[in-house]
Protein backbone atom coordinates (compact mmCIF):
# COMPACT_ATOMS: atom_id res chain seq x y z
CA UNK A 1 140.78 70.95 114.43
CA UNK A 2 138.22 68.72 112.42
CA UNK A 3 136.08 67.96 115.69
CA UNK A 4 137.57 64.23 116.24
CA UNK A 5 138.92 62.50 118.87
CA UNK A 6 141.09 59.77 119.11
CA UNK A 7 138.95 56.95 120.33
CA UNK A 8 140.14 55.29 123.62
CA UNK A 9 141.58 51.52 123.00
CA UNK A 10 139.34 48.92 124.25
CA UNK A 11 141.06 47.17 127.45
CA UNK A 12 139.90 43.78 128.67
CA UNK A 13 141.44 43.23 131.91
CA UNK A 14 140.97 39.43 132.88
CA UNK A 15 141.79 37.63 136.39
CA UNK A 16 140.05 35.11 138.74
CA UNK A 17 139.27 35.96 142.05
CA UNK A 18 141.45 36.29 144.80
CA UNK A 19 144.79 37.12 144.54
CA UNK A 20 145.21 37.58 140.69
CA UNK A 21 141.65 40.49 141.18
CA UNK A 22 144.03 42.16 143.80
CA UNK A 23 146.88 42.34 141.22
CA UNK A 24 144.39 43.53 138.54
CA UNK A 25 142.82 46.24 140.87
CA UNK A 26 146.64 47.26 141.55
CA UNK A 27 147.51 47.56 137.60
CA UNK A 28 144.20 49.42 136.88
CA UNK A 29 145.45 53.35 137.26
CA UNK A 30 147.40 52.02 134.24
CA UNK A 31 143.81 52.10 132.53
CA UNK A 32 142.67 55.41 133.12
CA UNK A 33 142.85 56.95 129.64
CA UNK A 34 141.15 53.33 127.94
CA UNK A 35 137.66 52.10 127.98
CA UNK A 36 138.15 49.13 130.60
CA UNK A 37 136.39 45.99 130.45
CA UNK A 38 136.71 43.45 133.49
CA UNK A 39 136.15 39.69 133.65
CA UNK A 40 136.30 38.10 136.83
CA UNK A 41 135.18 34.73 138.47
CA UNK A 42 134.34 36.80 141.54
CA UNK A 43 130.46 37.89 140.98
CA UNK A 44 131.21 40.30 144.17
CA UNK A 45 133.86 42.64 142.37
CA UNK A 46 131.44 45.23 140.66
CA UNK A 47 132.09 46.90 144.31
CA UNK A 48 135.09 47.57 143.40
CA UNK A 49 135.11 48.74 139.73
CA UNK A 50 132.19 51.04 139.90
CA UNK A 51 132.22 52.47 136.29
CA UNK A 52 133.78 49.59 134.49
CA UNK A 53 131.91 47.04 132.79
CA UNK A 54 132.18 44.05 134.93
CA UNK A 55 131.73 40.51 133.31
CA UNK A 56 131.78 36.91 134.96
CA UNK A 57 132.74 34.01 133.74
CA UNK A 58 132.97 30.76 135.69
CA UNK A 59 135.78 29.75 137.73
CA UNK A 60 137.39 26.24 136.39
CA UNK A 61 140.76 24.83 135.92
CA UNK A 62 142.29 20.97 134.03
CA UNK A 63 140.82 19.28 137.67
CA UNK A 64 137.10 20.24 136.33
CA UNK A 65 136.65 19.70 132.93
CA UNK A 66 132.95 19.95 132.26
CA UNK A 67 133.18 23.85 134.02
CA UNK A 68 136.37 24.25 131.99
CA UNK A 69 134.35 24.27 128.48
CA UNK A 70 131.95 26.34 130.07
CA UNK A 71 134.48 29.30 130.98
CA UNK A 72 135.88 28.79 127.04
CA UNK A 73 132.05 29.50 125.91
CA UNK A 74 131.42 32.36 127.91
CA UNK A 75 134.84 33.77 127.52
CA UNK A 76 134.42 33.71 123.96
CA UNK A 77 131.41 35.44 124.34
CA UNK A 78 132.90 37.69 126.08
CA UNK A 79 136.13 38.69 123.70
CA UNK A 80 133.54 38.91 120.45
CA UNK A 81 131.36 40.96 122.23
CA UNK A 82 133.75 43.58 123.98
CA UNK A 83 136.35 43.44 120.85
CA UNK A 84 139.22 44.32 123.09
CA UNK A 85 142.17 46.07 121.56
CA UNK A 86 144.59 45.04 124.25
CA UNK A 87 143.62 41.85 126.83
CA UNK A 88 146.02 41.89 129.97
CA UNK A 89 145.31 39.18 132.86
CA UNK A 90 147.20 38.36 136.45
CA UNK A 91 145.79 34.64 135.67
CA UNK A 92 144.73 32.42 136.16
CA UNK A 93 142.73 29.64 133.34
CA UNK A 94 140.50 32.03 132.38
CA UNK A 95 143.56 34.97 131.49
CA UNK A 96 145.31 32.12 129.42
CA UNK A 97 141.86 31.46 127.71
CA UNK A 98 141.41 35.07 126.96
CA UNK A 99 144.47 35.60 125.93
CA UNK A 100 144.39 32.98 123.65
CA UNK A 101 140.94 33.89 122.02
CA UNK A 102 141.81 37.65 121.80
CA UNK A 103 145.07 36.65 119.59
CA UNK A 104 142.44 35.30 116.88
CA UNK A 105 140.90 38.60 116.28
CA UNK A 106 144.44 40.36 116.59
CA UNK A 107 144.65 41.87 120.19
CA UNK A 108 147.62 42.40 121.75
CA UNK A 109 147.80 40.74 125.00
CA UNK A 110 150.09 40.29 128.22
CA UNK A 111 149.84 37.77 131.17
CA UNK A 112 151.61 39.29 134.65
CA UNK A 113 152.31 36.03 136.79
CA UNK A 114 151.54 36.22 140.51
CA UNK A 115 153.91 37.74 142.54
CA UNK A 116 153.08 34.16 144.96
CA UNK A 117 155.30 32.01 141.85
CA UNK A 118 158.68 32.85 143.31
CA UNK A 119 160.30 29.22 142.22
CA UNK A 120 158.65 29.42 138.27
CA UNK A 121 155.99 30.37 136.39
CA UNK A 122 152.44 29.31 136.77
CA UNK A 123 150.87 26.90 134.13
CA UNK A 124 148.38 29.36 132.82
CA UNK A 125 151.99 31.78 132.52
CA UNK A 126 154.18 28.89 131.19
CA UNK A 127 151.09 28.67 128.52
CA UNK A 128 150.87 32.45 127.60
CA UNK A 129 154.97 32.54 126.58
CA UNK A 130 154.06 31.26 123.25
CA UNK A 131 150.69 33.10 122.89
CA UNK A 132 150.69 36.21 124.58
CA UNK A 133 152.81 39.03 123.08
CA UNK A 134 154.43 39.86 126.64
CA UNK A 135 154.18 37.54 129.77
CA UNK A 136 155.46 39.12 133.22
CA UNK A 137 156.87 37.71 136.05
CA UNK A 138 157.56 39.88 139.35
CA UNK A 139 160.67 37.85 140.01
CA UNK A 140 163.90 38.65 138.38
CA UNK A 141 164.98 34.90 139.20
CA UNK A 142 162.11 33.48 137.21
CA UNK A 143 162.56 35.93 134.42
CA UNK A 144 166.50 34.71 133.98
CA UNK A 145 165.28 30.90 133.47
CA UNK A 146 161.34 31.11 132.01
CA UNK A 147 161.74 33.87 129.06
CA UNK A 148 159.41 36.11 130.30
CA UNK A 149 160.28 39.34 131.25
CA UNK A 150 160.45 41.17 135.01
CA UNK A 151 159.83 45.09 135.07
CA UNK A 152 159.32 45.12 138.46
CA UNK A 153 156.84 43.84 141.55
CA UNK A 154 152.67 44.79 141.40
CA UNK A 155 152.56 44.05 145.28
């Protein structure tokens, strides 16, 4: 009627390689009617997200420090730049980070645990309970005892 459109939330879909990209690349049809931004570890993905804006940040976890800080910088670069509306990762350091630094600019965010953490959560999950506003677990044995919720299996 007045020539506007609603304008598509910004999405900033964050994993590491591996497993937790395959889990991503099986949640992204959920995407289709947001503006998608991906962050990966895995400089080989923008094969697989054609359109989407594809940025890397480096791999690093509490065993390497130094590479740690370094994934926190560019992350951060990464969440001012892209202003996400909504940040959702399948893990693993780098989602929790995200998800952290997207709560300070008011973002709503959800971690999905790997479908591999059939005994408990992982420790970038356990993390996101008290940050993220939804973490997911694909067991409905881990849900019962963690907190987080189970709505189902991505694999």
């Amino acid at each position: 009627m007045f020539g506007w459109e609603a304008a598509k939330p910004v999405v900033l879909a964050v994993s590491s390689g591996g497993g937790h990209w395959v889990q991503m690349q099986r949640l992204a049809p959920a995407f289709d009617n947001a503006d998608v931004h991906y962050a990966t570890t895995d400089k080989t993905a923008s094969a697989q997200v054609s359109e989407a804006r594809l940025h890397i940040y480096p791999d690093a976890n509490k065993e390497t420090p130094l590479r740690l800080i370094m994934c926190v910088i560019r992350l951060a670069w990464i969440v001012a730049r892209v202003r996400p509306d909504v940040v959702i990762s399948t893990g693993a350091a780098g989602g929790f980070t995200a998800i952290k630094l997207a709560r300070l600019i008011g973002a709503r965010t959800m971690f999905v645990d790997s479908i591999a953490n059939v005994r408990g959560l992982s420790v970038s999950a356990r993390l996101s309970v008290g940050v993220a506003d939804r973490v997911l677990t694909q067991w409905p044995r881990v849900a019962a005892v963690t907190g987080a919720d189970y709505r189902g299996a991505v694999i």
